[in-house]
N, C-alpha and C. Protein backbone atom coordinates (compact mmCIF):
# COMPACT_ATOMS: atom_id res chain seq x y z
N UNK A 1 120.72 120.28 94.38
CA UNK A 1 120.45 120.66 93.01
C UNK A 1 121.31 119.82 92.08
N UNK A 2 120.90 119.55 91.02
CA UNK A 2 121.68 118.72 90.21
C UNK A 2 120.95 119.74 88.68
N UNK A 3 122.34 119.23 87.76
CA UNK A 3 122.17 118.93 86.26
C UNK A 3 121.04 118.40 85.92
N UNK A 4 120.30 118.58 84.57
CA UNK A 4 119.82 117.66 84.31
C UNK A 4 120.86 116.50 83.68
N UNK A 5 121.57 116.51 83.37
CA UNK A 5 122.39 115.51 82.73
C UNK A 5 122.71 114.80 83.38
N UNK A 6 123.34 115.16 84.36
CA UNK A 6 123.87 114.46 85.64
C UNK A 6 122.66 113.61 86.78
N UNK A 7 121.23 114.42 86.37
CA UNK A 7 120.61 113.28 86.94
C UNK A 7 120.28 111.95 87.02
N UNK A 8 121.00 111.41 87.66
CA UNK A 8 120.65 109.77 86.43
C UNK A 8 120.99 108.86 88.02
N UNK A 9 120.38 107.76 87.66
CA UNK A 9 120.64 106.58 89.35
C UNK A 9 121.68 106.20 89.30
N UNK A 10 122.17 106.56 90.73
CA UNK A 10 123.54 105.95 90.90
C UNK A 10 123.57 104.85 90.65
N UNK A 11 123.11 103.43 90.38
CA UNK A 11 123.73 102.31 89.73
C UNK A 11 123.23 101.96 88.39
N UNK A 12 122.32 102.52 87.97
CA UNK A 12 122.18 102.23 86.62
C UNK A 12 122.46 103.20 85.32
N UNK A 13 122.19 104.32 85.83
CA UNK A 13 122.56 105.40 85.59
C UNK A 13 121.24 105.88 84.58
N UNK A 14 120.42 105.40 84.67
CA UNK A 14 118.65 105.61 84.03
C UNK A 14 118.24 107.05 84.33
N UNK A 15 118.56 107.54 83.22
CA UNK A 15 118.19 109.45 83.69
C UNK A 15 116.70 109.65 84.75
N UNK A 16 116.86 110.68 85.17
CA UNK A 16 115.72 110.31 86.03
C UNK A 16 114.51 111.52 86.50
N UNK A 17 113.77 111.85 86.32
CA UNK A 17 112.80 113.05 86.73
C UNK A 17 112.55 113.14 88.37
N UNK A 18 111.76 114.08 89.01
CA UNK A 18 111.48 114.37 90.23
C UNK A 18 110.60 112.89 90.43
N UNK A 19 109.73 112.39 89.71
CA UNK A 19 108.67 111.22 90.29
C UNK A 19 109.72 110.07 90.29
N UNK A 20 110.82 109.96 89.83
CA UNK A 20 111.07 108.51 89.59
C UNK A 20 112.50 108.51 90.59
N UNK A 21 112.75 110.16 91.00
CA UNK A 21 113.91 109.88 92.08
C UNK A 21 114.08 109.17 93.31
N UNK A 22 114.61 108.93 94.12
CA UNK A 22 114.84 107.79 94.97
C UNK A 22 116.23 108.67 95.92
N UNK A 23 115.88 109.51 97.11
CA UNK A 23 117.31 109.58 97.75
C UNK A 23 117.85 108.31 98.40
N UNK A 24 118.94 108.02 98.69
CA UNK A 24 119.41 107.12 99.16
C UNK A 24 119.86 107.29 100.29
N UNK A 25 120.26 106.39 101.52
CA UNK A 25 120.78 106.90 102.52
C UNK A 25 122.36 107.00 102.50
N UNK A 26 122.85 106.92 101.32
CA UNK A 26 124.18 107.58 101.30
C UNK A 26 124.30 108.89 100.40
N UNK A 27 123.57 109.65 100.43
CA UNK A 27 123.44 110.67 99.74
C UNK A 27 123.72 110.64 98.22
N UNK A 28 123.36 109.67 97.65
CA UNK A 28 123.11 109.36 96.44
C UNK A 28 121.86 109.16 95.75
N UNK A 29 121.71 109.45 94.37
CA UNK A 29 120.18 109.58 94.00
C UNK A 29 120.10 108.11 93.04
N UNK A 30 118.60 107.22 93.23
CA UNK A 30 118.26 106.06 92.76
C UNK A 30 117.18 106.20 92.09
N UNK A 31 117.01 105.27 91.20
CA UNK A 31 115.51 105.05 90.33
C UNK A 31 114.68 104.40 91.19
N UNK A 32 113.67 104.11 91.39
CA UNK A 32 112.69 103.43 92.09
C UNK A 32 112.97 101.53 92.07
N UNK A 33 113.91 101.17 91.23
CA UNK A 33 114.04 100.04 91.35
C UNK A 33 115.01 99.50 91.72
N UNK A 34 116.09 100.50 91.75
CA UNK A 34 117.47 100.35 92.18
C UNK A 34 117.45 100.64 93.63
N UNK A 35 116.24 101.66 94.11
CA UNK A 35 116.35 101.99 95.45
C UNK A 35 115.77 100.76 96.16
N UNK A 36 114.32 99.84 95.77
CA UNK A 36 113.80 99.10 96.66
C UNK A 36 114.80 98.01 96.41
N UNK A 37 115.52 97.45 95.58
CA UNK A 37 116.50 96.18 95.33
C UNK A 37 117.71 96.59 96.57
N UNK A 38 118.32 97.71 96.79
CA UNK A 38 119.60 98.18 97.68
C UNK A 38 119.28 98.36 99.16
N UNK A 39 118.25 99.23 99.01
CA UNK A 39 117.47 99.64 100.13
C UNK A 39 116.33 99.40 100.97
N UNK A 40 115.33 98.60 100.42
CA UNK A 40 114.12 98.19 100.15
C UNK A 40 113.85 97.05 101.41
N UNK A 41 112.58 96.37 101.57
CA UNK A 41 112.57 95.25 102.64
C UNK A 41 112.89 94.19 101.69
N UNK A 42 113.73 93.10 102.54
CA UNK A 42 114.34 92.15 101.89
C UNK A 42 113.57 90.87 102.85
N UNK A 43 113.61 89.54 102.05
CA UNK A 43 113.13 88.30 102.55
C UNK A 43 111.93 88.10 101.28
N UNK A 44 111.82 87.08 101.93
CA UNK A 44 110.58 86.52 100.81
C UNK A 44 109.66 87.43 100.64
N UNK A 45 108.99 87.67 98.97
CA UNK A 45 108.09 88.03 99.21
C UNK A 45 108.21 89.76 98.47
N UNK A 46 109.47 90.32 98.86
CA UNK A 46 109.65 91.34 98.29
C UNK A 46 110.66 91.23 97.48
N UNK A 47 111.17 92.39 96.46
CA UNK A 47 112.11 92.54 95.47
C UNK A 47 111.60 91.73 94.40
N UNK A 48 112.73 91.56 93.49
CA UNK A 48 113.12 91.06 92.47
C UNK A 48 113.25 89.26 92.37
N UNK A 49 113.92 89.05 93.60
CA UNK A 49 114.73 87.85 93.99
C UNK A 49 114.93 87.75 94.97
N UNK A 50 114.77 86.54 95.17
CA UNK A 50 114.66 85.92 96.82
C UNK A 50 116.40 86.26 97.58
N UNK A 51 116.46 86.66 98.52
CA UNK A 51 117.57 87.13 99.42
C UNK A 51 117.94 86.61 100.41
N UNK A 52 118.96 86.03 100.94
CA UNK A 52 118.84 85.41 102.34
C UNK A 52 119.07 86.59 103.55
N UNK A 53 118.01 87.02 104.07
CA UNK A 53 118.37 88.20 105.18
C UNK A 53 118.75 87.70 106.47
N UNK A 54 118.19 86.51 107.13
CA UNK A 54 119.05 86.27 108.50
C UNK A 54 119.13 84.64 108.83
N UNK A 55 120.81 83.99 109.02
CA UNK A 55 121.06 82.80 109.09
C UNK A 55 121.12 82.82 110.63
N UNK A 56 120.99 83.61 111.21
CA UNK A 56 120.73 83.16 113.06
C UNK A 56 119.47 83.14 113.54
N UNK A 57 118.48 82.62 112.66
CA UNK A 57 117.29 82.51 112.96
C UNK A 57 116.70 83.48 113.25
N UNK A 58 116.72 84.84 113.79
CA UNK A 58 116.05 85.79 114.12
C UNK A 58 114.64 85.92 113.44
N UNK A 59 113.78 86.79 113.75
CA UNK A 59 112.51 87.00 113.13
C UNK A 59 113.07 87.95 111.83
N UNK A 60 112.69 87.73 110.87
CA UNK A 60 112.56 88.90 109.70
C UNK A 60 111.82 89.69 109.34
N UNK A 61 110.37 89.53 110.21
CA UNK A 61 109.56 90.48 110.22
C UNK A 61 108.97 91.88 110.10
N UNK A 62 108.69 92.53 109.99
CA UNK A 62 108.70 94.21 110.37
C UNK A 62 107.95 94.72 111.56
N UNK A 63 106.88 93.91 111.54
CA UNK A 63 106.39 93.83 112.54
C UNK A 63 105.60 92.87 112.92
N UNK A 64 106.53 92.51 114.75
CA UNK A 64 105.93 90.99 114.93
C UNK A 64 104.67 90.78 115.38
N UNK A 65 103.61 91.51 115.68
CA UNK A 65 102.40 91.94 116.18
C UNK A 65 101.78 92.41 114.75
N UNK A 66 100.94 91.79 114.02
CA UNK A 66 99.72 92.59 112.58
C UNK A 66 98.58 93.34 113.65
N UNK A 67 98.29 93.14 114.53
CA UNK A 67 97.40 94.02 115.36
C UNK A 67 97.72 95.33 116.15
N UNK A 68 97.48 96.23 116.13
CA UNK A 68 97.63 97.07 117.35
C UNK A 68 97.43 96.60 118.91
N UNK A 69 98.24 96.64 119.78
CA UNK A 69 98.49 96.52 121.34
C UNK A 69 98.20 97.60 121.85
N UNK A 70 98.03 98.69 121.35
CA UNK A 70 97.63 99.82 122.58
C UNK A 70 97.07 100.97 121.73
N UNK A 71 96.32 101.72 122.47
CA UNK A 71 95.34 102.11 121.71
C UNK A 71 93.79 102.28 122.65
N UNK A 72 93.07 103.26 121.87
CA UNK A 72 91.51 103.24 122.45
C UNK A 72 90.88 102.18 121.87
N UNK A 73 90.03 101.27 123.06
CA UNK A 73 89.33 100.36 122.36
C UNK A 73 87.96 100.97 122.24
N UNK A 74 87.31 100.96 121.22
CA UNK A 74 86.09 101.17 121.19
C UNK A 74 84.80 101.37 121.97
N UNK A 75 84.03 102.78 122.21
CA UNK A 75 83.60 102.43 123.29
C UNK A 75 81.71 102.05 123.04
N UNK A 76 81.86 102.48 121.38
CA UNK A 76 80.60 102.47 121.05
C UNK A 76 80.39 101.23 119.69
N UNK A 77 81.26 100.42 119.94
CA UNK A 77 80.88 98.86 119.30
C UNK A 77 80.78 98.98 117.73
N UNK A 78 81.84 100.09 117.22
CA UNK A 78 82.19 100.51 115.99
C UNK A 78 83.59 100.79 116.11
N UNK A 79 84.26 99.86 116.28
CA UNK A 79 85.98 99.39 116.42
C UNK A 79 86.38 98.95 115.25
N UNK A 80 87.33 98.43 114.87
CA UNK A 80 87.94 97.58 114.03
C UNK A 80 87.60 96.42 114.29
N UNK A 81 87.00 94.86 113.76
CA UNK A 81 86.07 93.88 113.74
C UNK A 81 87.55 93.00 114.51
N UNK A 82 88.48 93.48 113.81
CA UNK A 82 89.52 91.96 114.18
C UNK A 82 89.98 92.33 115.34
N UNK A 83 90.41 93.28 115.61
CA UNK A 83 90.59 93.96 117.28
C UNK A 83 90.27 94.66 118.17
N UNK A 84 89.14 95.25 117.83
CA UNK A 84 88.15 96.03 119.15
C UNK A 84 88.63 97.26 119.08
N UNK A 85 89.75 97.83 118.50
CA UNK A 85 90.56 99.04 118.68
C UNK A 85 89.86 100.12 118.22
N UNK A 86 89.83 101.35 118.29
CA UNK A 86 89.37 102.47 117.70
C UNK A 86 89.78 102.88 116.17
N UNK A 87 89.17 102.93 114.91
CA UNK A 87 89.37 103.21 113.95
C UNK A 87 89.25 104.64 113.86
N UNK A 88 90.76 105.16 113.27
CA UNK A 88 90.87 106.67 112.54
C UNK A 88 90.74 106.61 111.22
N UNK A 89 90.39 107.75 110.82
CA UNK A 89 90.29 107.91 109.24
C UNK A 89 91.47 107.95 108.67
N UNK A 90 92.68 107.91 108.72
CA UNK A 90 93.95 108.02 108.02
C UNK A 90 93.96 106.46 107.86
N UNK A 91 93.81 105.86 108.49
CA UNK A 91 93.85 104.25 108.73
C UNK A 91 92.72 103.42 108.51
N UNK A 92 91.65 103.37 107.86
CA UNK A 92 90.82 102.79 107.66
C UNK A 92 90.45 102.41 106.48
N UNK A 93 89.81 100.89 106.58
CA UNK A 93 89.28 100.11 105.37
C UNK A 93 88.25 99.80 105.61
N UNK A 94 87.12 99.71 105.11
CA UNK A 94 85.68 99.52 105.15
C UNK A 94 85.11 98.27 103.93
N UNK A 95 84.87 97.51 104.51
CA UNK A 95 83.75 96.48 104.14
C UNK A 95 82.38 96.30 104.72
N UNK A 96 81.71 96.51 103.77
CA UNK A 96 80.30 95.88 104.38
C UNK A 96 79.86 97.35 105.42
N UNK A 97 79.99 97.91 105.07
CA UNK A 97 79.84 99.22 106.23
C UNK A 97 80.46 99.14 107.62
N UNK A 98 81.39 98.15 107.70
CA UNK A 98 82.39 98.07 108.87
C UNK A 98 83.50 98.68 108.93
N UNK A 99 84.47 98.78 109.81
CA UNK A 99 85.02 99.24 109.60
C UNK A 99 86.60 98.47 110.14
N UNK A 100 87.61 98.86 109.63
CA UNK A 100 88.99 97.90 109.86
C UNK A 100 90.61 98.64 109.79
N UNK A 101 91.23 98.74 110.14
CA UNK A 101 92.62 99.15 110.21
C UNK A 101 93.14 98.36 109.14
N UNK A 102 94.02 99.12 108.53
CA UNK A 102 94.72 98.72 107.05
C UNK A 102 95.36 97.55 107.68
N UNK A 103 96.20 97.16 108.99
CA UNK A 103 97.04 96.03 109.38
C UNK A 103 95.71 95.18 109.82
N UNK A 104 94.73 95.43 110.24
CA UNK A 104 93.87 93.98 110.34
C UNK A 104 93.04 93.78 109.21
N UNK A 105 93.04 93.93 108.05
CA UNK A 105 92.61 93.88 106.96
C UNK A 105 93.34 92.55 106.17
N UNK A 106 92.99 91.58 106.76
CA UNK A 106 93.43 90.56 106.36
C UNK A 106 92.84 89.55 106.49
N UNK A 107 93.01 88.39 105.12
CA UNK A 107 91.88 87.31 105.21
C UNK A 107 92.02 86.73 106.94
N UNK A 108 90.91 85.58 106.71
CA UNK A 108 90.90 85.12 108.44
C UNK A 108 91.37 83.81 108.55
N UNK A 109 91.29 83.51 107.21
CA UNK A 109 92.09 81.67 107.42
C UNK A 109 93.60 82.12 106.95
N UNK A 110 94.42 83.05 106.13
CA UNK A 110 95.82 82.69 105.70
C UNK A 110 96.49 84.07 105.96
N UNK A 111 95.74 85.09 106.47
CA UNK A 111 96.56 86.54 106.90
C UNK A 111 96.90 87.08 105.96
N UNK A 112 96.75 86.67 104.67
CA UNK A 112 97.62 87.50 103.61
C UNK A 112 96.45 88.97 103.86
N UNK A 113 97.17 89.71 103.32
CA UNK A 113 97.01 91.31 103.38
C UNK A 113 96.06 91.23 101.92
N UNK A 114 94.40 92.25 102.38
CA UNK A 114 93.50 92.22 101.30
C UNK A 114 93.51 93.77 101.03
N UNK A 115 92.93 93.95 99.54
CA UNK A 115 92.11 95.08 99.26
C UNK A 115 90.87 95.42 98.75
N UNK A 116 90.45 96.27 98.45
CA UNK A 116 89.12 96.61 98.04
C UNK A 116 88.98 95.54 96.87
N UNK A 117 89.90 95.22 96.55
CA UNK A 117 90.09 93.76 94.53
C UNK A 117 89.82 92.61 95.46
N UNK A 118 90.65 92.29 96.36
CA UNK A 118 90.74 91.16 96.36
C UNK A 118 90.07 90.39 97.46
N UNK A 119 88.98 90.82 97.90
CA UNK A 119 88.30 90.74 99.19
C UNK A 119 86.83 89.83 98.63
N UNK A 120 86.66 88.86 99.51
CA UNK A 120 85.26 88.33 99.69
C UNK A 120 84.64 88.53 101.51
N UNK A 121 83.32 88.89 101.42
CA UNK A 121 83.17 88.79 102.45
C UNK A 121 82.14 87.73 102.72
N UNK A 122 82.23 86.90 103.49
CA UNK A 122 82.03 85.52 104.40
C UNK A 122 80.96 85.60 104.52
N UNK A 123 80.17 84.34 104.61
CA UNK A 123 78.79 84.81 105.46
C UNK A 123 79.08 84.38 106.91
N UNK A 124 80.69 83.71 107.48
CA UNK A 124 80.41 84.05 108.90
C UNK A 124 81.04 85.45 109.76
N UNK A 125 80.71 86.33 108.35
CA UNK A 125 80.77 87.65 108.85
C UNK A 125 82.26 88.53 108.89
N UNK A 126 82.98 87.51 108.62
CA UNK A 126 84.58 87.77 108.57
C UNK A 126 84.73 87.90 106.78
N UNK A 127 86.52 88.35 106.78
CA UNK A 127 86.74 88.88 105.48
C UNK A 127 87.84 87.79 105.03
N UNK A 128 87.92 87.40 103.66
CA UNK A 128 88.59 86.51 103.00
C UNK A 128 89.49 86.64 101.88
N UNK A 129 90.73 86.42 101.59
CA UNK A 129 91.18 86.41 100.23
C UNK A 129 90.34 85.37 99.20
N UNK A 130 90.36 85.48 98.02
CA UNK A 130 89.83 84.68 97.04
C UNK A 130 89.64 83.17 97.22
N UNK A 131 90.72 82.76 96.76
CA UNK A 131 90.71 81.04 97.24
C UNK A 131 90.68 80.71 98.84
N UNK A 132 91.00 81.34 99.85
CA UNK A 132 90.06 80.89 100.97
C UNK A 132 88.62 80.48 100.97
N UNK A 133 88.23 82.16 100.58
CA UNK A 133 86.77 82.08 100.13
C UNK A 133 86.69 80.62 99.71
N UNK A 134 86.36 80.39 98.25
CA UNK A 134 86.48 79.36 97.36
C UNK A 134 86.44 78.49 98.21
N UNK A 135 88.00 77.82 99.09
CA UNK A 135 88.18 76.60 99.78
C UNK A 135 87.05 76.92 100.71
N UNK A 136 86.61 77.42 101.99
CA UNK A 136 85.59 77.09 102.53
C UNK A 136 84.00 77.46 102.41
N UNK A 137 83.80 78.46 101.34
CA UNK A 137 82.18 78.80 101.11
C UNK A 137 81.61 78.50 99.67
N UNK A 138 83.17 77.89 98.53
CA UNK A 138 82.92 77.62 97.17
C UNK A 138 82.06 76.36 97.13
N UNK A 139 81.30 76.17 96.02
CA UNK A 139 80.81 74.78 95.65
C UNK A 139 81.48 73.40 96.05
N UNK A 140 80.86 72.31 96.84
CA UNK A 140 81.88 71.45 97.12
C UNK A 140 80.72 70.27 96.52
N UNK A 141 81.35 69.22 96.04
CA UNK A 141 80.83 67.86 95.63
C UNK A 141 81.37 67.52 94.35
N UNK A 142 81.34 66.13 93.82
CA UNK A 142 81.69 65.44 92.83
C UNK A 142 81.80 66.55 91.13
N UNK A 143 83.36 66.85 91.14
CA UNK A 143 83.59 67.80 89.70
C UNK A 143 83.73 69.31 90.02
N UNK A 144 84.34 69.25 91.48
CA UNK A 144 84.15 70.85 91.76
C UNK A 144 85.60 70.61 92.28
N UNK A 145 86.46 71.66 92.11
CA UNK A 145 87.64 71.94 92.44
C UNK A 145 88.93 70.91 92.23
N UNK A 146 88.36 70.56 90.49
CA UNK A 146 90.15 69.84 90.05
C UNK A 146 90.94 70.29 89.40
N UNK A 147 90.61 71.74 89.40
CA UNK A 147 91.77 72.69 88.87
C UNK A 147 91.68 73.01 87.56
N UNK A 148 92.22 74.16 86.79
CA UNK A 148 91.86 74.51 85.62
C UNK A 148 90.73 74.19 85.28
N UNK A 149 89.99 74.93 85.92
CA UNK A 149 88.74 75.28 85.60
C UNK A 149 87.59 74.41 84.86
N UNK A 150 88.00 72.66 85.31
CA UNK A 150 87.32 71.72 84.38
C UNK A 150 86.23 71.63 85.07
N UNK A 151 85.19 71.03 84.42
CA UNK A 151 84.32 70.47 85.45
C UNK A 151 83.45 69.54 84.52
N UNK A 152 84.10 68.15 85.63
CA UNK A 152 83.62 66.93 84.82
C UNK A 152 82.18 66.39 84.82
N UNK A 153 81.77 65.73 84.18
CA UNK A 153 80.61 65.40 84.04
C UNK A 153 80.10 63.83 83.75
N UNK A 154 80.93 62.98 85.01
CA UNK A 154 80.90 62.10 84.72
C UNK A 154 79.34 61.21 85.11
């Protein structure tokens, strides 16, 4: 229980309501931005600012596998498209009336992680971020893809 007065993030001290609290694992209370900057996944990609998390080379990963390894594989040919695995409803993304696990939900040429925004789907049946798309199913020939949006007409 706390004050309201006294509620406020331990490093900034930004008063703070029930939605914007943050426990900490030192039993201290954070704002949502103070908690993912202290506490949060670090390495490229997340935070504020780039961080150096490991100079002995190790993986920085969270997880070194994006697929599931174990698991029911499908027995009726309505799996997850990228791994054969059995799709649950707590875990599922749907394109195209298919169906996909939130971790294989990712373009097929660069892995970045898609959503319902940012998704093209392929005509070789697979799923794409934007400029993948673009780079292999966009318009290609003389005045197509020199950037900012010109298109010459020579």
């Amino acid at each position: 229980m706390w004050h309201k007065i006294c509620f406020n993030c331990a490093t900034c001290h930004r008063p703070l309501d029930s939605t914007l609290a943050c426990d900490g694992p030192d039993k201290e209370v954070y704002c949502r931005s103070c908690y993912g900057k202290y506490f949060g996944p670090k390495g490229f990609g997340y935070g504020h600012s780039p961080t150096l998390v490991s100079t002995k080379g190790e993986s920085t990963m969270l997880f070194s596998e994006a697929r599931p390894t174990s698991g029911v594989k499908s027995r009726n040919g309505n799996g997850c498209l990228r791994c054969g695995y059995e799709v649950y409803a707590a875990e599922q993304m749907i394109s195209k009336n298919k169906l996909w696990h939130k971790r294989c939900f990712t373009c097929a040429d660069c892995s970045k992680s898609l959503d319902s925004t940012s998704l093209n789907d392929g005509p070789d049946g697979d799923i794409h971020c934007r400029p993948c798309y673009a780079k292999h199913f966009g318009p290609k020939g003389c005045g197509f893809g020199m950037g900012a949006g010109v298109l010459s007409m020579a």
